[in-house]
Protein backbone atom coordinates (compact mmCIF):
# COMPACT_ATOMS: atom_id res chain seq x y z
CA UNK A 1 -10.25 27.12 65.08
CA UNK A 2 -11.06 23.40 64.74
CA UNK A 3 -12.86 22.36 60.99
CA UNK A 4 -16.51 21.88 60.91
CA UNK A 5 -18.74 19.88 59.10
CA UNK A 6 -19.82 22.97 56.88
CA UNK A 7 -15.85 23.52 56.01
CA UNK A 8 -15.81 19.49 54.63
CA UNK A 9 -19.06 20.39 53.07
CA UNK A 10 -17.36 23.39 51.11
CA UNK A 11 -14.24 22.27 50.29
CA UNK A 12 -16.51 18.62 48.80
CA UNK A 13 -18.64 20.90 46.69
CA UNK A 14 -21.69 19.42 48.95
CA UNK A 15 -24.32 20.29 51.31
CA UNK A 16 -23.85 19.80 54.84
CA UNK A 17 -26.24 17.56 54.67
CA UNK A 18 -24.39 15.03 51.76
CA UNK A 19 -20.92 15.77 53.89
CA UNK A 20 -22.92 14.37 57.13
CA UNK A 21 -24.46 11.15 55.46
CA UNK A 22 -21.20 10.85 53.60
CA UNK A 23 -18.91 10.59 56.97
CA UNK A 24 -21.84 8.75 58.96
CA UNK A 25 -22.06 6.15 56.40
CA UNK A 26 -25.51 6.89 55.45
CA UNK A 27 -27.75 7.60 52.82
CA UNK A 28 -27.11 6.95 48.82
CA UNK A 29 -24.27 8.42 47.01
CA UNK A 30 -21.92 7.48 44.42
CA UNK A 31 -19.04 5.46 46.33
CA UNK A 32 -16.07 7.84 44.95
CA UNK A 33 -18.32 11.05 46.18
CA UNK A 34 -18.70 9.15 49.88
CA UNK A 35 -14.82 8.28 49.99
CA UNK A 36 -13.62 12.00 48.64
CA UNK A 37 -16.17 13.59 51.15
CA UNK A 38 -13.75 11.13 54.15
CA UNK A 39 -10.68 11.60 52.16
CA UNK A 40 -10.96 15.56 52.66
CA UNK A 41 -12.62 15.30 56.19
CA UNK A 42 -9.61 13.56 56.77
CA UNK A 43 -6.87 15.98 55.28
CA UNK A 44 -8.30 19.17 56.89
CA UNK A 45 -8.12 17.46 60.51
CA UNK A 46 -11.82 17.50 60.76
CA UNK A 47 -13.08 15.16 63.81
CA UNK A 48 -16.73 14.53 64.54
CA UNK A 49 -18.03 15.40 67.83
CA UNK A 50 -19.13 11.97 68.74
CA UNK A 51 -20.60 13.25 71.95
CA UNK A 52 -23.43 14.94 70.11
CA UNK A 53 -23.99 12.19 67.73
CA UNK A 54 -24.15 9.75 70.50
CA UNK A 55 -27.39 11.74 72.29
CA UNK A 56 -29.35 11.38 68.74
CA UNK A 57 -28.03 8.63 67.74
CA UNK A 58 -27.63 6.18 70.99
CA UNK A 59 -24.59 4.89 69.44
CA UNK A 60 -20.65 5.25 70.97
CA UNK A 61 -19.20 5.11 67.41
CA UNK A 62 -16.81 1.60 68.80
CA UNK A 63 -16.88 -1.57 67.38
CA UNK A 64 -15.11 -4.83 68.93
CA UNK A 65 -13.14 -7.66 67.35
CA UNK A 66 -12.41 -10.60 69.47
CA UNK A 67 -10.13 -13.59 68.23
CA UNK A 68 -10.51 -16.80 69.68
CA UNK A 69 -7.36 -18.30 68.85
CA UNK A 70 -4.68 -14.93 68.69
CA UNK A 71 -3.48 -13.19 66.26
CA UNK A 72 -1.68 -15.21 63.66
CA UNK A 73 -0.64 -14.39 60.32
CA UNK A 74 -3.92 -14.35 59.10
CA UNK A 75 -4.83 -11.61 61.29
CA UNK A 76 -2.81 -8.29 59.82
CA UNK A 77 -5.02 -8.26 55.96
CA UNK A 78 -7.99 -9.11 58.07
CA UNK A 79 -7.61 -6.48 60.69
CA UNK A 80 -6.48 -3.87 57.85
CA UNK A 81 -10.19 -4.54 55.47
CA UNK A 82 -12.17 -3.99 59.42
CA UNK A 83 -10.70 -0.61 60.32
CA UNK A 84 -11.03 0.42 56.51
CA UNK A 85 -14.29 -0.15 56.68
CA UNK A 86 -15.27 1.56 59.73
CA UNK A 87 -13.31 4.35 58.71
CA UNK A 88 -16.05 5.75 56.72
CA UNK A 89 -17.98 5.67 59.29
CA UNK A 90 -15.38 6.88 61.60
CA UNK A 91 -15.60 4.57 64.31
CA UNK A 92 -12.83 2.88 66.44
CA UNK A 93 -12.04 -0.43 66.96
CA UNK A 94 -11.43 -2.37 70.20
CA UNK A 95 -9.21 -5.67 70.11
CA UNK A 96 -9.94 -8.46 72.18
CA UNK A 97 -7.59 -11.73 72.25
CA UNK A 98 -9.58 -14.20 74.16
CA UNK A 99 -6.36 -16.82 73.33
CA UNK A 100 -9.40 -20.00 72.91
CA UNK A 101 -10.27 -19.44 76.54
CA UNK A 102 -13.72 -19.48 77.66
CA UNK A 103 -13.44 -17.27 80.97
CA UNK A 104 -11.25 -14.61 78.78
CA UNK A 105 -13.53 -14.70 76.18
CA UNK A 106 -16.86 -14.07 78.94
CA UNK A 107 -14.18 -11.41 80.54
CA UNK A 108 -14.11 -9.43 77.30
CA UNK A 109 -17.97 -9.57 75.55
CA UNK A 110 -19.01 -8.53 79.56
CA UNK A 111 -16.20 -5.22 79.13
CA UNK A 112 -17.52 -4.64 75.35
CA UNK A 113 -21.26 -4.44 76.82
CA UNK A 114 -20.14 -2.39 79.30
CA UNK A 115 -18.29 0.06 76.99
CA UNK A 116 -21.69 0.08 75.02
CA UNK A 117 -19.74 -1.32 71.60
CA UNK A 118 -22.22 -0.49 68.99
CA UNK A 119 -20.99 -4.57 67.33
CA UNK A 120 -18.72 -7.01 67.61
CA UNK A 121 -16.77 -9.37 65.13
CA UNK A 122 -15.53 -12.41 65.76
CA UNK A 123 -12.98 -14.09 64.09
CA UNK A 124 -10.36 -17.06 64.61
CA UNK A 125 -7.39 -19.39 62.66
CA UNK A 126 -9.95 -21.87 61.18
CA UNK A 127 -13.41 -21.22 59.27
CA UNK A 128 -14.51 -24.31 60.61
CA UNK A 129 -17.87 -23.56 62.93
CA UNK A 130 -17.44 -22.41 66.27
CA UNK A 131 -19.84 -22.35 69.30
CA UNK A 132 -22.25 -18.65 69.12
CA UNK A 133 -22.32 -16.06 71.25
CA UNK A 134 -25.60 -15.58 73.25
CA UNK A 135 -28.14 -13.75 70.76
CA UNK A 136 -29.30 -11.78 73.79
CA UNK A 137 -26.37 -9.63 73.06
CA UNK A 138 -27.55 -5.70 72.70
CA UNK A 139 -25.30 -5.58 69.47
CA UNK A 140 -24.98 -7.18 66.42
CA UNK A 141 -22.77 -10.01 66.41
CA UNK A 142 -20.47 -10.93 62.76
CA UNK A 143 -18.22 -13.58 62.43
CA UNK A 144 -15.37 -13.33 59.91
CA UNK A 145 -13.60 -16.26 58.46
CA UNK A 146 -14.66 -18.23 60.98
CA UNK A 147 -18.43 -19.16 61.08
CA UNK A 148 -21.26 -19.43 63.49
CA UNK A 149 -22.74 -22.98 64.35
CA UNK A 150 -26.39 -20.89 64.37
CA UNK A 151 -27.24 -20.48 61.39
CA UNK A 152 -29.48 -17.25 62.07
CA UNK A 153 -26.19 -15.48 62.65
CA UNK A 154 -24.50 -13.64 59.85
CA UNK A 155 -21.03 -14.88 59.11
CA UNK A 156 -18.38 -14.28 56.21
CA UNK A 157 -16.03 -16.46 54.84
CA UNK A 158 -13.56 -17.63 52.39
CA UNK A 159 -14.96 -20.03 49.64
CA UNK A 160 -12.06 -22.88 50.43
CA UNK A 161 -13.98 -24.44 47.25
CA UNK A 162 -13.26 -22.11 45.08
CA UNK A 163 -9.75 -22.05 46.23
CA UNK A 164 -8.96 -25.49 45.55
CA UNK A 165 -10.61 -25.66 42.41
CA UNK A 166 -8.66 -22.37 41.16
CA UNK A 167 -5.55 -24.38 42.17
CA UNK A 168 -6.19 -27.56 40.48
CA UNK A 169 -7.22 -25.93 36.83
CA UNK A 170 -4.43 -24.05 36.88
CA UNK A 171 -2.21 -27.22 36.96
CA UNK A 172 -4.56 -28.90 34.60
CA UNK A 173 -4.12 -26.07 32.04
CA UNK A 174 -0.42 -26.33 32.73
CA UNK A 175 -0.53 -29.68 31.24
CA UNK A 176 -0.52 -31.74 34.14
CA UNK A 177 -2.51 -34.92 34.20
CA UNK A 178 -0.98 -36.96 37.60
CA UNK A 179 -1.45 -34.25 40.22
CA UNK A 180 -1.34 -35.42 43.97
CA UNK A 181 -2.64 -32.89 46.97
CA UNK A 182 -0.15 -32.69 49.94
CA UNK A 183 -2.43 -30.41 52.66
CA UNK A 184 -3.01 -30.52 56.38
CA UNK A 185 -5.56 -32.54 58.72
CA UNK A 186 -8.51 -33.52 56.77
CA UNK A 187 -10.37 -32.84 60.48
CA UNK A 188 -10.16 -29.08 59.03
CA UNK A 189 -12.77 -27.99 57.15
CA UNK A 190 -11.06 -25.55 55.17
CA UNK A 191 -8.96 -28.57 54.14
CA UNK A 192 -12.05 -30.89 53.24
CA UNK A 193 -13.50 -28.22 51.03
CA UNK A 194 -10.35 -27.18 49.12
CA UNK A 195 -9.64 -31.45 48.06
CA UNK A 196 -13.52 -31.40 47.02
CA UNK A 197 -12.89 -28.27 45.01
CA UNK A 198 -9.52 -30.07 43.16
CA UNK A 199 -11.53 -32.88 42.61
CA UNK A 200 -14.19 -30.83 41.15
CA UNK A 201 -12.05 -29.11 38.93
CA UNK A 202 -10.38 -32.17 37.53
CA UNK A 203 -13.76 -34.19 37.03
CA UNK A 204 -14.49 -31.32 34.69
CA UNK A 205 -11.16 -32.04 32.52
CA UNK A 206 -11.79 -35.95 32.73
CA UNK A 207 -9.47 -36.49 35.35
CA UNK A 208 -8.87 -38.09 38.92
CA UNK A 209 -7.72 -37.39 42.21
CA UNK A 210 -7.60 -41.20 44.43
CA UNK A 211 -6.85 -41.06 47.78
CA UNK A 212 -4.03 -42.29 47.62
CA UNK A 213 -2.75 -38.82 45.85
CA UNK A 214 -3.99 -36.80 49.25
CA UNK A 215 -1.66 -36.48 51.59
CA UNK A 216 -2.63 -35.49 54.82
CA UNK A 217 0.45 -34.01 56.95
CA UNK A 218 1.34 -30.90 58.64
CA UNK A 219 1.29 -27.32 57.86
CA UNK A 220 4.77 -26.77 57.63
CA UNK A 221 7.73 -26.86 55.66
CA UNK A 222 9.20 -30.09 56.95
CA UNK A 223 5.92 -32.01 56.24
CA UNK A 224 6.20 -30.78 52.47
CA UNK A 225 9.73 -31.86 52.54
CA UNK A 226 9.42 -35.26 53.94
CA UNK A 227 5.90 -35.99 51.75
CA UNK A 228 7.82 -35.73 48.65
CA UNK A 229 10.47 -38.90 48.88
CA UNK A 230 6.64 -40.74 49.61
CA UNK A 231 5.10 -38.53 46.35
CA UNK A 232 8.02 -39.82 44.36
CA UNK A 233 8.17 -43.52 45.08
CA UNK A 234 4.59 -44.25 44.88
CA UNK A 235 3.39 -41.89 41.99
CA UNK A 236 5.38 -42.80 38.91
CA UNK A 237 5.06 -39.79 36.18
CA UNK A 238 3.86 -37.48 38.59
CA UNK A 239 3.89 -33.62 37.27
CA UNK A 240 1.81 -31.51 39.43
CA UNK A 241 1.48 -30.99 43.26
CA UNK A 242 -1.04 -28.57 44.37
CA UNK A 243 -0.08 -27.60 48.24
CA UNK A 244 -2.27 -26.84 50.86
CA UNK A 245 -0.39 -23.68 52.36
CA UNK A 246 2.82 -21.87 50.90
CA UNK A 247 4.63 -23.43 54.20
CA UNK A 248 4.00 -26.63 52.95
CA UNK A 249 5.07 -25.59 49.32
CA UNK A 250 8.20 -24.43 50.02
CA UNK A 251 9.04 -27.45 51.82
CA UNK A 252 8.26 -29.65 48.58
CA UNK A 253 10.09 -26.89 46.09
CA UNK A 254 13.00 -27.63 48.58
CA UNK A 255 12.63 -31.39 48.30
CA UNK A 256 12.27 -31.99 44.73
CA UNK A 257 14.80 -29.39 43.89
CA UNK A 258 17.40 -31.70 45.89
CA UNK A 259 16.10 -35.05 44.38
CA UNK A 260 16.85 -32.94 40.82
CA UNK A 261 13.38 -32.35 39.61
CA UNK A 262 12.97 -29.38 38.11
CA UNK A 263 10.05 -27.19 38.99
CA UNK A 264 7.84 -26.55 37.06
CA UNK A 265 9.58 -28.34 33.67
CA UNK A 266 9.49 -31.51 35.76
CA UNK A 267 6.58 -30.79 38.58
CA UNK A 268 5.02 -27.52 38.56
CA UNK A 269 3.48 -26.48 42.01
CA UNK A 270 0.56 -24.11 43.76
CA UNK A 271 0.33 -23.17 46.97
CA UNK A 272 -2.58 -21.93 49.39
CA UNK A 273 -2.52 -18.36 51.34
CA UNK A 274 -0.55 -16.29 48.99
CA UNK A 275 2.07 -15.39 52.32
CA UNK A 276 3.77 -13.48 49.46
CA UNK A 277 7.09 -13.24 52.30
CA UNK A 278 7.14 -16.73 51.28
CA UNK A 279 6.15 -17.58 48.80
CA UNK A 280 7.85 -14.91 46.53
CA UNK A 281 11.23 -16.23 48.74
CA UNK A 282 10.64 -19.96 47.48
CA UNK A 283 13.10 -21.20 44.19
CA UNK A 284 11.08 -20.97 41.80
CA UNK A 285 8.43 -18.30 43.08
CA UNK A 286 5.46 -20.27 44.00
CA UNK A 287 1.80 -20.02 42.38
CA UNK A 288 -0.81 -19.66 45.38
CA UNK A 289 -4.38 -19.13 45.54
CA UNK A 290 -5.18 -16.08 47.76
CA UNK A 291 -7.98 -16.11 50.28
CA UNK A 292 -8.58 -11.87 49.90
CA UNK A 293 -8.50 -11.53 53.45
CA UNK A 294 -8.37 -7.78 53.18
CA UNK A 295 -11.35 -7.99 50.95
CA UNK A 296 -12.98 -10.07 53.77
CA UNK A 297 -12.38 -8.15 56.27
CA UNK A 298 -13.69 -4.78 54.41
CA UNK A 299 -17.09 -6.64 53.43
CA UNK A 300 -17.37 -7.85 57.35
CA UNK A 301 -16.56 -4.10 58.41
CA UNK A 302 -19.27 -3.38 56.14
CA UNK A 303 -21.52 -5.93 57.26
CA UNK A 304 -21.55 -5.26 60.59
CA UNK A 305 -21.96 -1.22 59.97
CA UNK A 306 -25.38 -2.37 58.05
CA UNK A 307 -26.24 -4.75 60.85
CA UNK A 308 -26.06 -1.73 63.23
CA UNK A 309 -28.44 -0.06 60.95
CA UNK A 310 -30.71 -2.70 61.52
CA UNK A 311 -29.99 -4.64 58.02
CA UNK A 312 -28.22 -7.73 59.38
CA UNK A 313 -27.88 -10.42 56.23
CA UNK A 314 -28.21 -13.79 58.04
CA UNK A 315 -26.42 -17.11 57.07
CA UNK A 316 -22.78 -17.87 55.90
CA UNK A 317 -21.86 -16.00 52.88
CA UNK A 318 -18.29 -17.38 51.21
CA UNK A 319 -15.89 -14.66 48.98
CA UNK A 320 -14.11 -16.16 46.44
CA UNK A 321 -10.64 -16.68 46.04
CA UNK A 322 -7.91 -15.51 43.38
CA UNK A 323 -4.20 -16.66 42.16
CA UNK A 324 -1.57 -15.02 42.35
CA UNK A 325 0.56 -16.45 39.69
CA UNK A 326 4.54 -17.41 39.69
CA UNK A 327 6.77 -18.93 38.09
CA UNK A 328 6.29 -22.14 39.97
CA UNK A 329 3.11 -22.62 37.46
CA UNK A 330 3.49 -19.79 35.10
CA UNK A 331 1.28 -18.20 33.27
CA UNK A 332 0.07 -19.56 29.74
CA UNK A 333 0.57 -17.66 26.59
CA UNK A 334 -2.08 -14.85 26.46
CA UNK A 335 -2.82 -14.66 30.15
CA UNK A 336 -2.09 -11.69 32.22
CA UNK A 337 1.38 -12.07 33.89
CA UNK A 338 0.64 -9.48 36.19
CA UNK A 339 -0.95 -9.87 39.84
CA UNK A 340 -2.31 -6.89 41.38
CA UNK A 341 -3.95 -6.26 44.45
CA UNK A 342 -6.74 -3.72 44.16
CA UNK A 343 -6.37 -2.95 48.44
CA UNK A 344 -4.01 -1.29 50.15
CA UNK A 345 -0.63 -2.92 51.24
CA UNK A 346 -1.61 -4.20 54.71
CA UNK A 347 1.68 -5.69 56.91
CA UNK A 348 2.79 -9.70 56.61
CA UNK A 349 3.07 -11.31 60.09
């Protein structure tokens, strides 16, 4: 005989009741009572019957995430925070790759209102601002990492700011005082917003960044590499180099190991994106800020679930950032050497 809501009940120590807001995502409990009420729903094969819930409720219990621009590496910590999320509230998620096509993308939002999605996310490669969907959409609408251009939609991000400036004072409290920036296209915002937050963090310790220490180039390895020979002739005493992604980083560890500079006695280095495949495989480990995209992805899971509960929270809303420390930029005496994630281990693309 199949479990029932009183047998999640009993075995929680709750009332029916309690087990039913706990599972449904409703009312006000502790969080630990909420996740051991789904953690033992979970474990004793219990499964809702959605058909019932659907007649009170009006809702199919499905939620839809269409990418614009495919699933990159970006995607897998993203995906994992969503589906935790809805998890608690025990409802299924439907993928939509609309691969920066417009027809795809009207192919897909007309299937999801078709299939009744209760929401939608949307997300992309860049947090720059992309064009809305139509408001007269009979779901909530979130956008995750990437934003909305109307700003009455609700959108989560990462706080590039913060990022940068988390970069640059850890490579002014390293001791470095002639730091140059080697990043992507400045026609990114992400990459506008991460130079103004190194340049904010250095005005604060009475130094510079000058243009001619930003280097706009690829992000890749080979643009890292081939920046540094520039780096080197035109920046005499230079002894920091905060990267704009870890693919960019390990291309300048790789260069100024073979021009013998030692890193980080010489140049000490941080990277952006924490891809810990590699940057824990760089020589030396490399330093890089993390953009929590698990932690996003959770709090736009979460967003959206309130949202369908008519408590949308309009506007862009930026997480901030963390580093992940190496040896690349060690940590100073009497700082934590340790860097823990407080999510679940989510695959690297």
């Amino acid at each position: 005989m199949a479990p029932t809501i009183r047998d999640v009940a009993k075995a929680a120590g709750v009332s029916v009741a309690t087990a039913s807001k706990g599972l449904n995502g409703k009312g006000r409990m502790r969080p630990e009572t909420r996740q051991r009420i789904v953690d033992i729903a979970r474990d004793i094969g219990f499964r809702a019957n959605r058909n019932a819930s659907s007649l009170t409720t009006g809702r199919t219990f499905t939620v839809g995430l269409l990418t614009r621009d495919g699933y990159g590496r970006f995607t897998p910590p993203l995906l994992g925070g969503v589906e935790d999320a809805l998890s608690v509230d025990t409802a299924s998620l439907i993928l939509c790759d609309a691969r920066r096509d417009a027809v795809r993308e009207r192919h897909y939002v007309d299937a999801l209102v078709a299939r009744r999605v209760d929401g939608l996310i949307v997300t992309g490669r860049a947090t720059d601002p992309a064009p809305p969907l139509p408001r007269t959409l009979p779901f909530p609408v979130l956008y995750a990492y990437t934003t909305s251009r109307d700003e009455a939609d609700s959108s989560l991000t990462v706080d590039d700011e913060h990022g940068g400036w988390l970069a640059a004072r850890q490579l002014v409290r390293q001791g470095c005082r002639t730091i140059a920036h080697i990043t992507g296209p400045a026609s990114y915002l992400a990459v506008r917003e991460r130079v103004a937050g190194a340049r904010r963090a250095f005005r604060e310790h009475g130094l510079d960044l000058p243009d001619e220490r930003v280097l706009h180039v690829g992000f890749s390895e080979r643009a890292g590499y081939t920046a540094v020979e520039r780096l080197l002739a035109s920046t005499p005493g230079l002894d920091g180099i905060f990267c704009g992604s870890d693919q960019i980083g390990r291309g300048v560890a790789d260069a100024l190991g073979a021009a013998g500079v030692a890193v980080p006695g010489d140049v000490a280095l941080v990277g952006f994106d924490n891809w810990t495949l590699l940057a824990a495989a760089t020589r030396p480990p490399l330093t890089s800020v993390d953009m929590n995209l698990y932690r996003l992805g959770r709090a736009a899971g979460e967003s959206l679930l309130a949202a369908i509960d008519g408590d949308a929270e309009p506007g862009v809303r930026r997480l901030p950032c963390s580093l992940a420390i190496r040896a690349s930029c060690p940590a100073l005496p009497g700082d934590s050497t340790e860097w823990t994630h407080d999510t679940p281990l989510v695959p690297e693309a």
